[in-house]
C-alpha atoms as a PDB file:
ATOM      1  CA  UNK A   1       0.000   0.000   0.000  1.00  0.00           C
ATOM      2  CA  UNK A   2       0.817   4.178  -0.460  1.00  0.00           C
ATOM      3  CA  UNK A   3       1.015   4.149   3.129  1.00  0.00           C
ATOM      4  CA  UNK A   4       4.303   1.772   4.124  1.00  0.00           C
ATOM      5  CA  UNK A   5       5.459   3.975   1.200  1.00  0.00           C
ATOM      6  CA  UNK A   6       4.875   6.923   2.972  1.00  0.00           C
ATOM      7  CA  UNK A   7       5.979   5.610   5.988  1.00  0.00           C
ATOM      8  CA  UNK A   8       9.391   4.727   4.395  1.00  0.00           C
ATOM      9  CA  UNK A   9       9.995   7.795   3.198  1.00  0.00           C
ATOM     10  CA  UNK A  10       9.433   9.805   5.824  1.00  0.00           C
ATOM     11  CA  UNK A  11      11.438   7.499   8.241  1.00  0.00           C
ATOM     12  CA  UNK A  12      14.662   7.827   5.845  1.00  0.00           C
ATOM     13  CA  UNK A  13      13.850  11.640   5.629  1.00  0.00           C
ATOM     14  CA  UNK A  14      14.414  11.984   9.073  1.00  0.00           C
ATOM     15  CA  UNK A  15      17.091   9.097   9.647  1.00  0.00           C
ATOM     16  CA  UNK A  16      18.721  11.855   7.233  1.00  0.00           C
ATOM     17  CA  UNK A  17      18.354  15.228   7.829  1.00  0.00           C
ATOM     18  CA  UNK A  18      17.203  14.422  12.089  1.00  0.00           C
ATOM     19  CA  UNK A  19      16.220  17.235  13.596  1.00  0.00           C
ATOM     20  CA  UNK A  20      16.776  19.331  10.630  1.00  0.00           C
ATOM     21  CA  UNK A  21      13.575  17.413   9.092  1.00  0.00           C
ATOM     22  CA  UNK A  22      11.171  19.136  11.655  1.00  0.00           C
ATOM     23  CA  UNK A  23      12.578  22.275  10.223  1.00  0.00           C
ATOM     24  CA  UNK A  24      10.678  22.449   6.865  1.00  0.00           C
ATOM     25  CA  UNK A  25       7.105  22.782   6.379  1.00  0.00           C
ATOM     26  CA  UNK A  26       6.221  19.965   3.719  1.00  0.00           C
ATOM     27  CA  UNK A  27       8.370  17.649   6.207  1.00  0.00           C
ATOM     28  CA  UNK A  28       5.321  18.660   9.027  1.00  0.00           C
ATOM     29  CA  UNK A  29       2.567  18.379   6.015  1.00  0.00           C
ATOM     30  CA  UNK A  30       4.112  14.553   5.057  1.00  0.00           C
ATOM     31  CA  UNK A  31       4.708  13.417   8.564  1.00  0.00           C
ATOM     32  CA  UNK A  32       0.969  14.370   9.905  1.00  0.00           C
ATOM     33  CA  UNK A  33      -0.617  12.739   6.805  1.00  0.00           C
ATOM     34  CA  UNK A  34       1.311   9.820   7.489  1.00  0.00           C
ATOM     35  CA  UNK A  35       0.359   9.889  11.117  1.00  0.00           C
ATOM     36  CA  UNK A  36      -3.618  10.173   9.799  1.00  0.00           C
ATOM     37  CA  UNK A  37      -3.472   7.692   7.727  1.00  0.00           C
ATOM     38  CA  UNK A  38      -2.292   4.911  10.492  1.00  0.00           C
ATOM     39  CA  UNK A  39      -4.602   6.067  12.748  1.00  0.00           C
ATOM     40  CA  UNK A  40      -7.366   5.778  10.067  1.00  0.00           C
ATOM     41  CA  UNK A  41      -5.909   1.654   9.565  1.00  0.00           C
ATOM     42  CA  UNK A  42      -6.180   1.478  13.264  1.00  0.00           C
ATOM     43  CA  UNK A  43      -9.951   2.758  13.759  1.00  0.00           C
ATOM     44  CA  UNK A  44     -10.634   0.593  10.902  1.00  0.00           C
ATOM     45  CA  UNK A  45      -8.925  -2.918  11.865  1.00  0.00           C
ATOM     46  CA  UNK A  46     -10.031  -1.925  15.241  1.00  0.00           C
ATOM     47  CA  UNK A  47     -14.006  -1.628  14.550  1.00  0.00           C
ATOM     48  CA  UNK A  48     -14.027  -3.724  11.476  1.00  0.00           C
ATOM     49  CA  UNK A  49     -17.777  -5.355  11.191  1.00  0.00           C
ATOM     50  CA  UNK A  50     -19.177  -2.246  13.356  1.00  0.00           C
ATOM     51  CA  UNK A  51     -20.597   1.102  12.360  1.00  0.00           C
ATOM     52  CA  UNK A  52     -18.688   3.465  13.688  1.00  0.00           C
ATOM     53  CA  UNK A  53     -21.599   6.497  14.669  1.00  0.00           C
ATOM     54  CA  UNK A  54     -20.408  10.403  13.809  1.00  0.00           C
ATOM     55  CA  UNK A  55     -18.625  12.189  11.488  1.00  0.00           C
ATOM     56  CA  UNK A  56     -15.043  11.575  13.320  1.00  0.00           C
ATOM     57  CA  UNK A  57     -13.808   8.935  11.075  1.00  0.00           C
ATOM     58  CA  UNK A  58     -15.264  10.105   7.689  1.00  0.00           C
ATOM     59  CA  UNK A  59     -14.035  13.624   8.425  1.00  0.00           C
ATOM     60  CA  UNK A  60     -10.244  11.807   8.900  1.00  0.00           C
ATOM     61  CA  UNK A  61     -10.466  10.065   5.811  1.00  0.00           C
ATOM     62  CA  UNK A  62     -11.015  13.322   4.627  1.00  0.00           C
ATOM     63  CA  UNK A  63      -7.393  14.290   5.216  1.00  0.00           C
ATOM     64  CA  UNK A  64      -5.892  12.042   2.708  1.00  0.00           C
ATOM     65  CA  UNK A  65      -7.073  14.478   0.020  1.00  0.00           C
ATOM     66  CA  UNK A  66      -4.282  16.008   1.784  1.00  0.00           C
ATOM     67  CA  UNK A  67      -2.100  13.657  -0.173  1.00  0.00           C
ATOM     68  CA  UNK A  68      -2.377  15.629  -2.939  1.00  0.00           C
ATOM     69  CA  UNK A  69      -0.637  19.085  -1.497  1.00  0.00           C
ATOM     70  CA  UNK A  70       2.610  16.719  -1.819  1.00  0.00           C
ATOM     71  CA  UNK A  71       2.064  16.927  -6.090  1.00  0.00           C
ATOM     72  CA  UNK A  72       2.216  20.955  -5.025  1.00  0.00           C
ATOM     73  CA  UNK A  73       6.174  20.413  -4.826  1.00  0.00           C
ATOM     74  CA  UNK A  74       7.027  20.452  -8.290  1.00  0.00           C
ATOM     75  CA  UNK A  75       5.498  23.544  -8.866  1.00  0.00           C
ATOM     76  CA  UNK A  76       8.692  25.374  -8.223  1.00  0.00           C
ATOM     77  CA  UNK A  77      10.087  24.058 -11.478  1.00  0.00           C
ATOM     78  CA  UNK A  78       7.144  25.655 -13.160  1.00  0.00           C
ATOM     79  CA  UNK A  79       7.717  29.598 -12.454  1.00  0.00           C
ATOM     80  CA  UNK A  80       4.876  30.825 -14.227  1.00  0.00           C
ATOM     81  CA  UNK A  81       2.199  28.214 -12.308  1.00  0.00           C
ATOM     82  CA  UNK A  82       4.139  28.384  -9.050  1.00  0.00           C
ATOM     83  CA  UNK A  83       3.344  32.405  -9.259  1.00  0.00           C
ATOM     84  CA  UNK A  84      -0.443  31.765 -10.235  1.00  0.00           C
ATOM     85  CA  UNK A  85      -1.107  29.058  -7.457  1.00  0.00           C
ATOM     86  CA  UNK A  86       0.416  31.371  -4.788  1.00  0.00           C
ATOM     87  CA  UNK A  87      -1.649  34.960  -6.080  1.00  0.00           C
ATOM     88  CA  UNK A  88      -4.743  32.198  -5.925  1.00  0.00           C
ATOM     89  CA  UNK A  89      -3.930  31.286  -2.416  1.00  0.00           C
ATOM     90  CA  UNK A  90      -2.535  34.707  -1.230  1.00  0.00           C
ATOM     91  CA  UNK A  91      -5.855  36.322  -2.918  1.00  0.00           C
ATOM     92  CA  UNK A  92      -8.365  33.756  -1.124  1.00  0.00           C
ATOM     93  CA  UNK A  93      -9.306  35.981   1.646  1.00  0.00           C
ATOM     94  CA  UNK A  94      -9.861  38.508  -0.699  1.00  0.00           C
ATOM     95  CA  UNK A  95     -12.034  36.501  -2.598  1.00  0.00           C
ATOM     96  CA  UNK A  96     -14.442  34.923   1.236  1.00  0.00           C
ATOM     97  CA  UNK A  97     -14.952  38.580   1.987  1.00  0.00           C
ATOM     98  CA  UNK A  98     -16.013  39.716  -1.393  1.00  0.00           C
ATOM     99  CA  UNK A  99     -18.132  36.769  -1.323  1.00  0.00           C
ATOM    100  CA  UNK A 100     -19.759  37.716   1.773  1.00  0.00           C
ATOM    101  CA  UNK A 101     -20.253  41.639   0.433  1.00  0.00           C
ATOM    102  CA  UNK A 102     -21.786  39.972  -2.393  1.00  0.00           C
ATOM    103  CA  UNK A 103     -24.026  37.882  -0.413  1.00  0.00           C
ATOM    104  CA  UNK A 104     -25.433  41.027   1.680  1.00  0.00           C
ATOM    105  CA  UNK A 105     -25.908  43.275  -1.421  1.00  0.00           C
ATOM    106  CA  UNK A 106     -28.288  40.436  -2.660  1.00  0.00           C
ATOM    107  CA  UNK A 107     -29.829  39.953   0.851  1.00  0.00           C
ATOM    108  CA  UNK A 108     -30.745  43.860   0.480  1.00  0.00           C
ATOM    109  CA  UNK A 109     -32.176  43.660  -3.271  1.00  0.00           C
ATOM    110  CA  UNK A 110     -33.859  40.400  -2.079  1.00  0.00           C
ATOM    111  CA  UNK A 111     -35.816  42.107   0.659  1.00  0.00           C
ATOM    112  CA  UNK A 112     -36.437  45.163  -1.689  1.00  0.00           C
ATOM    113  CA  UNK A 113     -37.677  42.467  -4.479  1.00  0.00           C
ATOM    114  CA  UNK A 114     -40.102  40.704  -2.094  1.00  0.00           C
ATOM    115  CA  UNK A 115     -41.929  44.003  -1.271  1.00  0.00           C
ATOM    116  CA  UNK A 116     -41.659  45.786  -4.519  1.00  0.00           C
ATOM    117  CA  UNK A 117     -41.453  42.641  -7.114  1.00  0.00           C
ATOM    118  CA  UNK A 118     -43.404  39.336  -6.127  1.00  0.00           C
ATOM    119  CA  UNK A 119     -46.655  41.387  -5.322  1.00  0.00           C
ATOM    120  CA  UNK A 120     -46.315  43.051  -9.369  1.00  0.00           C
ATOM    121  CA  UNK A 121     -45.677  39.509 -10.717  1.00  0.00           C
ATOM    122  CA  UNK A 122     -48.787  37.937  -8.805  1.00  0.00           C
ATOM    123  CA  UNK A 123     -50.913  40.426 -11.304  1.00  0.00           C
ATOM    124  CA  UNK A 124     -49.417  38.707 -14.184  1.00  0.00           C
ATOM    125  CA  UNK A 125     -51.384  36.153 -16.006  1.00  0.00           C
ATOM    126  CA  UNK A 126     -49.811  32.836 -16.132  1.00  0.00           C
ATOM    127  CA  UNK A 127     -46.646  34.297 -13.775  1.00  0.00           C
ATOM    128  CA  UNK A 128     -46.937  32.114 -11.311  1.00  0.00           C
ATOM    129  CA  UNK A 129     -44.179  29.733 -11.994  1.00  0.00           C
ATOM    130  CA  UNK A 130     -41.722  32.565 -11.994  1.00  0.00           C
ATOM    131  CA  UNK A 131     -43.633  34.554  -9.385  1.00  0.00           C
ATOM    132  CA  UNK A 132     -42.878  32.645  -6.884  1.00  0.00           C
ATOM    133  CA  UNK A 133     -39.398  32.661  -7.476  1.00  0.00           C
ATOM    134  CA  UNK A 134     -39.734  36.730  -5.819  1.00  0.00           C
ATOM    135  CA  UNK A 135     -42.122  35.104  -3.103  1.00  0.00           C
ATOM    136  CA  UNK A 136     -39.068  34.636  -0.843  1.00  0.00           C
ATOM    137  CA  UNK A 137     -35.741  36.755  -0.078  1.00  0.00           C
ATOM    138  CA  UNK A 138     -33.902  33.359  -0.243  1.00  0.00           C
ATOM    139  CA  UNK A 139     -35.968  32.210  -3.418  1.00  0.00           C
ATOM    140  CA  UNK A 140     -35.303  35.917  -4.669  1.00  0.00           C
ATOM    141  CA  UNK A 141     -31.830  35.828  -4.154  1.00  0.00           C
ATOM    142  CA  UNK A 142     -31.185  32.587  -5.771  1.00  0.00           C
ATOM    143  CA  UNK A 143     -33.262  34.387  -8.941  1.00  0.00           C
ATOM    144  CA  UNK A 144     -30.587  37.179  -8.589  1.00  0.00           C
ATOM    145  CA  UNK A 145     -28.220  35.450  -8.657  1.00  0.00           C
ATOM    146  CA  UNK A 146     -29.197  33.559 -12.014  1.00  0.00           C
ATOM    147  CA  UNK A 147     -30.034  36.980 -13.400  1.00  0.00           C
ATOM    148  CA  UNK A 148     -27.298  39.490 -12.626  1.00  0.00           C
ATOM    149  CA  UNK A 149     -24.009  36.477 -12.745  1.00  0.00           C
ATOM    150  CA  UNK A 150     -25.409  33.950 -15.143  1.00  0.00           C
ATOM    151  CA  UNK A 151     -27.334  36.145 -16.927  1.00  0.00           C
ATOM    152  CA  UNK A 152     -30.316  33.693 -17.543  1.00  0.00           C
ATOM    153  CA  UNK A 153     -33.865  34.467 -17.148  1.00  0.00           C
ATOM    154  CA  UNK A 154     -33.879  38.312 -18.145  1.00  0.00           C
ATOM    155  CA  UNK A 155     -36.347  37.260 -21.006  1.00  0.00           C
ATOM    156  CA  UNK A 156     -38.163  35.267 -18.560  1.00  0.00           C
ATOM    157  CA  UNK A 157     -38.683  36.294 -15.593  1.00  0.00           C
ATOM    158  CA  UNK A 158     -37.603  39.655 -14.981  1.00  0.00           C
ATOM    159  CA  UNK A 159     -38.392  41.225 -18.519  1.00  0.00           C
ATOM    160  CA  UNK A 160     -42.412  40.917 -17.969  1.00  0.00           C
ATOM    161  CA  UNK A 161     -42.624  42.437 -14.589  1.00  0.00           C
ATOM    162  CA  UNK A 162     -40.675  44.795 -16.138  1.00  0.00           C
ATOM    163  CA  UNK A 163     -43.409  45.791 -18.771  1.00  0.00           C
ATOM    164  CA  UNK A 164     -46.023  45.947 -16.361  1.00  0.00           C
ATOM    165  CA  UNK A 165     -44.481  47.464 -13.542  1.00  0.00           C
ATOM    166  CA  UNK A 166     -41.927  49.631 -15.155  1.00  0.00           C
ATOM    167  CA  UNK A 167     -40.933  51.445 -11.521  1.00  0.00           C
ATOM    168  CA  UNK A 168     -39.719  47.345 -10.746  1.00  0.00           C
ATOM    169  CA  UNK A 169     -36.644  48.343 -13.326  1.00  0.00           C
ATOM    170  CA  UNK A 170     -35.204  49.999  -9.759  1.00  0.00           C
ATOM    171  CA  UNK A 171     -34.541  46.511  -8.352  1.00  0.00           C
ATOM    172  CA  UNK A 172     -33.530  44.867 -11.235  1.00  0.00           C
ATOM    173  CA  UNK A 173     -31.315  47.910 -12.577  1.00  0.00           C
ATOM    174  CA  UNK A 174     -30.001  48.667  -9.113  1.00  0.00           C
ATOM    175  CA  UNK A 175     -29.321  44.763  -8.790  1.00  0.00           C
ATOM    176  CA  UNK A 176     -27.372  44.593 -11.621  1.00  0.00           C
ATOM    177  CA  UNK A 177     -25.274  48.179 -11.222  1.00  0.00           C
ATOM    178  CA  UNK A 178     -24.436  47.851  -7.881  1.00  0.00           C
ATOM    179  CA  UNK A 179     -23.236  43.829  -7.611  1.00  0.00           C
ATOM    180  CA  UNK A 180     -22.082  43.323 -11.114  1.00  0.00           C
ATOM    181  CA  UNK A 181     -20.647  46.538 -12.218  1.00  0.00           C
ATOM    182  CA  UNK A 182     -19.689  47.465  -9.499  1.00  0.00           C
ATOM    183  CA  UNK A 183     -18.662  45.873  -6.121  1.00  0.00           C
ATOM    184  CA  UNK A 184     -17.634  42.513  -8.481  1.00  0.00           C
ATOM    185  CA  UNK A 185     -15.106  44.723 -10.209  1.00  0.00           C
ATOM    186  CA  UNK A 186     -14.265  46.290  -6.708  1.00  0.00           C
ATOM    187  CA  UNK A 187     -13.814  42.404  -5.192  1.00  0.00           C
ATOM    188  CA  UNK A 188     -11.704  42.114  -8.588  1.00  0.00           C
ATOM    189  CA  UNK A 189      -9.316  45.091  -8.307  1.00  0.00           C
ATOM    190  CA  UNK A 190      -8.954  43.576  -4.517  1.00  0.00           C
ATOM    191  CA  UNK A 191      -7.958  40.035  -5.378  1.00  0.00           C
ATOM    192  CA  UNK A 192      -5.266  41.086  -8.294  1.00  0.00           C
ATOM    193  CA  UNK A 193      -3.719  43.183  -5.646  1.00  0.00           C
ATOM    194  CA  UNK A 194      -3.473  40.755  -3.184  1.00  0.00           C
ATOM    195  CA  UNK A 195      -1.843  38.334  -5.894  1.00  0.00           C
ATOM    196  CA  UNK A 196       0.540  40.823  -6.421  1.00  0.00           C
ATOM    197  CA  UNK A 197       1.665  41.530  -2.564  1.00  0.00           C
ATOM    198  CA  UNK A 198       1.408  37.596  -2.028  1.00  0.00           C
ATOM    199  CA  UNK A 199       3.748  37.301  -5.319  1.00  0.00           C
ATOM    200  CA  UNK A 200       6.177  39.966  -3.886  1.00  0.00           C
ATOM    201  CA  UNK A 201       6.186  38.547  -0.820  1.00  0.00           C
ATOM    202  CA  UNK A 202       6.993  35.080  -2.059  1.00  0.00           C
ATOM    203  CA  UNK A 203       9.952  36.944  -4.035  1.00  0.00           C
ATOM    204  CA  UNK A 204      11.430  38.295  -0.627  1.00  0.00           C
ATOM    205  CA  UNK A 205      10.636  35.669   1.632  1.00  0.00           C
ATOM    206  CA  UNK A 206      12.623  33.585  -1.025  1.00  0.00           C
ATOM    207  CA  UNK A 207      15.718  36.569  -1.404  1.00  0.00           C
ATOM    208  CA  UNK A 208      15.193  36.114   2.561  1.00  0.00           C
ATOM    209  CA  UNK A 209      15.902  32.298   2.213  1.00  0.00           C
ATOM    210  CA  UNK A 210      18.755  32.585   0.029  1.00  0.00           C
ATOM    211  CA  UNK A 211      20.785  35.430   2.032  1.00  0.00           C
ATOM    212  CA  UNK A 212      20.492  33.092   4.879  1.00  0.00           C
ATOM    213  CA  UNK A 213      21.832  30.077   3.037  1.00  0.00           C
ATOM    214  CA  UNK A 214      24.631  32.281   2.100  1.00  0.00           C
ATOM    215  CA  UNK A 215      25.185  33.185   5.448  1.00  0.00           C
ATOM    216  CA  UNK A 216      25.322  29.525   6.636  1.00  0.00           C
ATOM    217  CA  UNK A 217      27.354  28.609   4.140  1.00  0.00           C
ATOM    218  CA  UNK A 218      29.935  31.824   5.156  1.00  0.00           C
ATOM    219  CA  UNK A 219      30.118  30.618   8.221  1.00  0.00           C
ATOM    220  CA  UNK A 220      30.732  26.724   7.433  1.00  0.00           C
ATOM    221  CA  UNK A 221      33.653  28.334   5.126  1.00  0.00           C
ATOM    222  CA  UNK A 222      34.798  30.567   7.998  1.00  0.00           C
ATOM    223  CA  UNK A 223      34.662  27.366  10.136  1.00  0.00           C
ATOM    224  CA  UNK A 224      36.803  24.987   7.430  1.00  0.00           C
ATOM    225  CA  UNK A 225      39.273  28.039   7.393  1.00  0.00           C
ATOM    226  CA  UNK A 226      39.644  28.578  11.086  1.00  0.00           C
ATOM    227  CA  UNK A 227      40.037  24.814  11.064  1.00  0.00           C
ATOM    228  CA  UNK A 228      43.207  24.699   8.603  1.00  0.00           C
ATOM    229  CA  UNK A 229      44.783  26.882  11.035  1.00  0.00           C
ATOM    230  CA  UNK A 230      47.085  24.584  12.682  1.00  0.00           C
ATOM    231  CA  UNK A 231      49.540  27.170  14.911  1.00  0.00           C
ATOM    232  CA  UNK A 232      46.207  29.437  16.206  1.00  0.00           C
ATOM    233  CA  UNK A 233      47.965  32.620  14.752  1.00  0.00           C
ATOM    234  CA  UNK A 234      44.902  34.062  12.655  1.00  0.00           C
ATOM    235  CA  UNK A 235      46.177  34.088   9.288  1.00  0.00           C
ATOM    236  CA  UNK A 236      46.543  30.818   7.080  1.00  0.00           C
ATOM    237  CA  UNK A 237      50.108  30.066   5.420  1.00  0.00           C
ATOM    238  CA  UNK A 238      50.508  27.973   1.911  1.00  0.00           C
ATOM    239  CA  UNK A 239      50.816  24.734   3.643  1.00  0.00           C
ATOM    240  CA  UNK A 240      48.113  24.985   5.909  1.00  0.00           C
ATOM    241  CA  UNK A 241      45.793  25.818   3.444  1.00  0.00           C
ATOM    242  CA  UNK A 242      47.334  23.246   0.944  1.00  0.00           C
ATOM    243  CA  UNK A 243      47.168  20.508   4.087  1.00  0.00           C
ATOM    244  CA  UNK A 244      43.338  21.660   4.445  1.00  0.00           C
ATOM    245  CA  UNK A 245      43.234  20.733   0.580  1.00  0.00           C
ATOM    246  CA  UNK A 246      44.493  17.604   0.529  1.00  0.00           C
ATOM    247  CA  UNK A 247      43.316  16.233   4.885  1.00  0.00           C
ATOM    248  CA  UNK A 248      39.680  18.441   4.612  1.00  0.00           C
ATOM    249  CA  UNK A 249      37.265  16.055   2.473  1.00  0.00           C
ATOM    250  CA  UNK A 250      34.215  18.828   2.749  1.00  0.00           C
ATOM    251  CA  UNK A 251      36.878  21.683   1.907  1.00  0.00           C
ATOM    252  CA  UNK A 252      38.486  19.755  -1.093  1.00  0.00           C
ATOM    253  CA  UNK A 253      34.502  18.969  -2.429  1.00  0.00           C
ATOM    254  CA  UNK A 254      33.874  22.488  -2.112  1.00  0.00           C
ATOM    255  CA  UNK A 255      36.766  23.646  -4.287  1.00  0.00           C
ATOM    256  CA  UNK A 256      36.326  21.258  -6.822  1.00  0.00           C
ATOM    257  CA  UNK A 257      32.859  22.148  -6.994  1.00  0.00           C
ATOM    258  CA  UNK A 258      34.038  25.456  -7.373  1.00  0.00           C
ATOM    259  CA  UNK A 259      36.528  24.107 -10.434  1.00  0.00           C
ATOM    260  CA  UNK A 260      39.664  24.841  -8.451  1.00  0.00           C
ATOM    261  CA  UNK A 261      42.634  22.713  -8.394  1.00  0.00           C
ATOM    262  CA  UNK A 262      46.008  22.607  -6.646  1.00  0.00           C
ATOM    263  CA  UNK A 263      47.401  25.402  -8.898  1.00  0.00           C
ATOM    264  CA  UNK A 264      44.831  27.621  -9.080  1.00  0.00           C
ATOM    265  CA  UNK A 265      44.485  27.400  -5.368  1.00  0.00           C
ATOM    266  CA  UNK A 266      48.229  28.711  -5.060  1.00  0.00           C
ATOM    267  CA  UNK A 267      47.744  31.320  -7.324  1.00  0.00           C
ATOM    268  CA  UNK A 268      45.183  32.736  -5.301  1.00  0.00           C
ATOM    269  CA  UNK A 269      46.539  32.754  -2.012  1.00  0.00           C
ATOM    270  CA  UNK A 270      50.107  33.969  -3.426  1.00  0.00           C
ATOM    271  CA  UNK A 271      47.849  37.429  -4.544  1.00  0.00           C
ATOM    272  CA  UNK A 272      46.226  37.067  -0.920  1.00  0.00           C
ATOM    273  CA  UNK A 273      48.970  36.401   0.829  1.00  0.00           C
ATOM    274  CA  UNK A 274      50.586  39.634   2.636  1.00  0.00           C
ATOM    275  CA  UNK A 275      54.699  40.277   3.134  1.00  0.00           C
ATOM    276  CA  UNK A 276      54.674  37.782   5.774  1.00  0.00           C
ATOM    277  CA  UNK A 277      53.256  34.839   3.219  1.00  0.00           C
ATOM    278  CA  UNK A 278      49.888  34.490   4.822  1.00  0.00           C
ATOM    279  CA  UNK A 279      46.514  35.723   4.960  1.00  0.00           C
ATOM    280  CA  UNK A 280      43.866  36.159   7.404  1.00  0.00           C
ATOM    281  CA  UNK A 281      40.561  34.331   7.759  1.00  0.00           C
ATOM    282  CA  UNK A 282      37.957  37.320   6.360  1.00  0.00           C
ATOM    283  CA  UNK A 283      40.580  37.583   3.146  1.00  0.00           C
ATOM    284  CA  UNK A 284      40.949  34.155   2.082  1.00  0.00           C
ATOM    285  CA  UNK A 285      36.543  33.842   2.646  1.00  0.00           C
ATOM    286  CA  UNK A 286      35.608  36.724   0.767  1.00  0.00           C
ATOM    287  CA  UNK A 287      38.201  35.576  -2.083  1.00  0.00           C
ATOM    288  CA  UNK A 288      36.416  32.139  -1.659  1.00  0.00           C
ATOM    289  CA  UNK A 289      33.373  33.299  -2.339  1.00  0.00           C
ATOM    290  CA  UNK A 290      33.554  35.596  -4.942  1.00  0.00           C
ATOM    291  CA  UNK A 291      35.077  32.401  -6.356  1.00  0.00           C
ATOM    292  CA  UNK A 292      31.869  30.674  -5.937  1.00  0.00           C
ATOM    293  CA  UNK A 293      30.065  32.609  -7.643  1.00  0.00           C
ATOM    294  CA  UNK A 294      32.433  33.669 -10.460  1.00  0.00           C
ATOM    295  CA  UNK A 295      34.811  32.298 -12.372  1.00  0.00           C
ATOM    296  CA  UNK A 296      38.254  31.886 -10.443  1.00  0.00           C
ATOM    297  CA  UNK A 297      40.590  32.858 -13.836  1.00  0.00           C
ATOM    298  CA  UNK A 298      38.352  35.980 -14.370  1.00  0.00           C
ATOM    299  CA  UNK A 299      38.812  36.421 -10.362  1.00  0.00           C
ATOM    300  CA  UNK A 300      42.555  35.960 -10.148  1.00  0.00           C
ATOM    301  CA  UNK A 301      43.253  38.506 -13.576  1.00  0.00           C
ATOM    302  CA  UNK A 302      41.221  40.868 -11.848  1.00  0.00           C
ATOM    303  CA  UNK A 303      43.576  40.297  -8.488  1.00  0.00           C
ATOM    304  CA  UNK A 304      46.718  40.823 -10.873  1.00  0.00           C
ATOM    305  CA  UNK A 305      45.164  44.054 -12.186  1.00  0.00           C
ATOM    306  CA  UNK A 306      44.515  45.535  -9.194  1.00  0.00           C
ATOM    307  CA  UNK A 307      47.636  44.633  -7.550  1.00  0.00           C
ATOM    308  CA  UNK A 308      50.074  45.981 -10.805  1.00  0.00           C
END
């Protein structure tokens, strides 16, 4: 089954990253839909050949729909549909309240219809099918509704009363101005501009996320450097940074993820490297890291420049 799949995952996630696993949020969101899921084979094995009275258990099996939040994942390889899903989600508040504003505006023409409408449309001969659709303010707002979003039955049910009762055009015209013209466009104008906070906000919560993996990573390099430093004097010779090359498995990965070898290793610390043939620990980290994130010839001719 899924769930021993699950299960296995999550165990070698966190037989991996240990406490670092309760430190991301889809980690929590896979871990507590694991968790539901045993406890919904457990209430099952448990009361199997009884009916099991309330809503608890259905509700539970509810939460595997949860299941599906995991397929949300890949949609950071997709920029364009990672930025739409989180305007959607940023702008659903937006979107409940305009709802409810919505809902009130049609409560108030309802009410208004009842008085002014449904007694018109009794006086109509062979009404009474659509009459009674204004005979009610829930009724009327369901009709509405129909009318003024769908736009269905204008020809039928709103256009006769219309004729006969022309001072009716109010409610209908007033309907139609003030939800569909207007406060819809309002609700509209609302939701794009909480896409485009929630967007921005994505965009510096995730400059946020990357300026402290830099800074983590500084400090792991400040860390490897401090460590080369065999004698404790604050500034790293040749062969202490050469030994850290050659003794320092996560330093040597690093550099040769960084496409620097032996040589080009000593012809960067021999432009570091002061009078006394060593360099301190901000120097050769800031050098590092421009490295990282440039290419170490281009680095090293600009060095030369600036030193000639």
């Amino acid at each position: 089954s899924f769930q021993f799949i699950y299960t296995i995952e999550c165990a070698l996630r966190l037989y991996a990253f240990r406490w670092n696993f309760f430190k991301s949020r889809w980690n929590l969101l896979d871990i507590t839909i694991v968790f539901l899921g045993w406890v919904d084979i457990v209430v099952q094995v448990a009361m199997a050949g009884q009916s099991i009275p309330g809503p608890g258990v259905a509700i539970l099996r509810i939460f595997r729909i949860a299941r599906l939040l995991r397929v949300a994942r890949i949609l950071s390889f997709f920029p364009e549909l990672y930025v739409m899903i989180r305007g959607f989600v940023g702008a659903m508040m937006a979107m409940f309240w305009g709802m409810f504003m919505i809902a009130c505006l049609l409560l108030i023409w309802s009410i208004l219809g009842v008085e002014l409408v449904y007694p018109e449309a009794l006086k109509i001969k062979d009404f009474e099918q659509c009459a009674e659709k204004y005979a009610t303010v829930a009724s009327c707002m369901l009709i509405f509704f129909q009318t003024v979003f769908a736009g269905d039955s204008w020809g039928s049910c709103a256009i006769p009363i219309i004729e006969k009762a022309p001072h009716t055009f109010i409610v209908f015209a007033g309907t139609l101005i003030t939800i569909q013209l207007g406060f819809t466009n309002l609700v509209l104008a609302v939701i794009v501009e909480r896409a485009t906070k929630a967007t921005e906000k994505d965009a510096e919560s995730r400059a946020q996320e990357k300026k402290k993996e830099h800074a983590d990573a500084s400090f792991r390099l400040y860390q490897m450097v401090e460590k080369m430093d065999k004698d404790g004097s604050g500034t790293i010779s040749l062969s202490e940074i050469l030994d850290g090359f050659h003794n320092m498995p996560e330093l040597s990965r690093l550099l040769t993820l960084m496409d620097i070898n032996e040589d080009d290793l000593i012809t960067m610390f021999e432009l570091l490297a002061d009078e006394s043939g060593s360099a301190s620990y901000d120097v050769l980290v800031d050098s590092l890291e421009r490295c990282e994130s440039d290419d170490l010839r281009r680095q090293t001719l600009l060095m030369s420049l600036q030193l000639t």
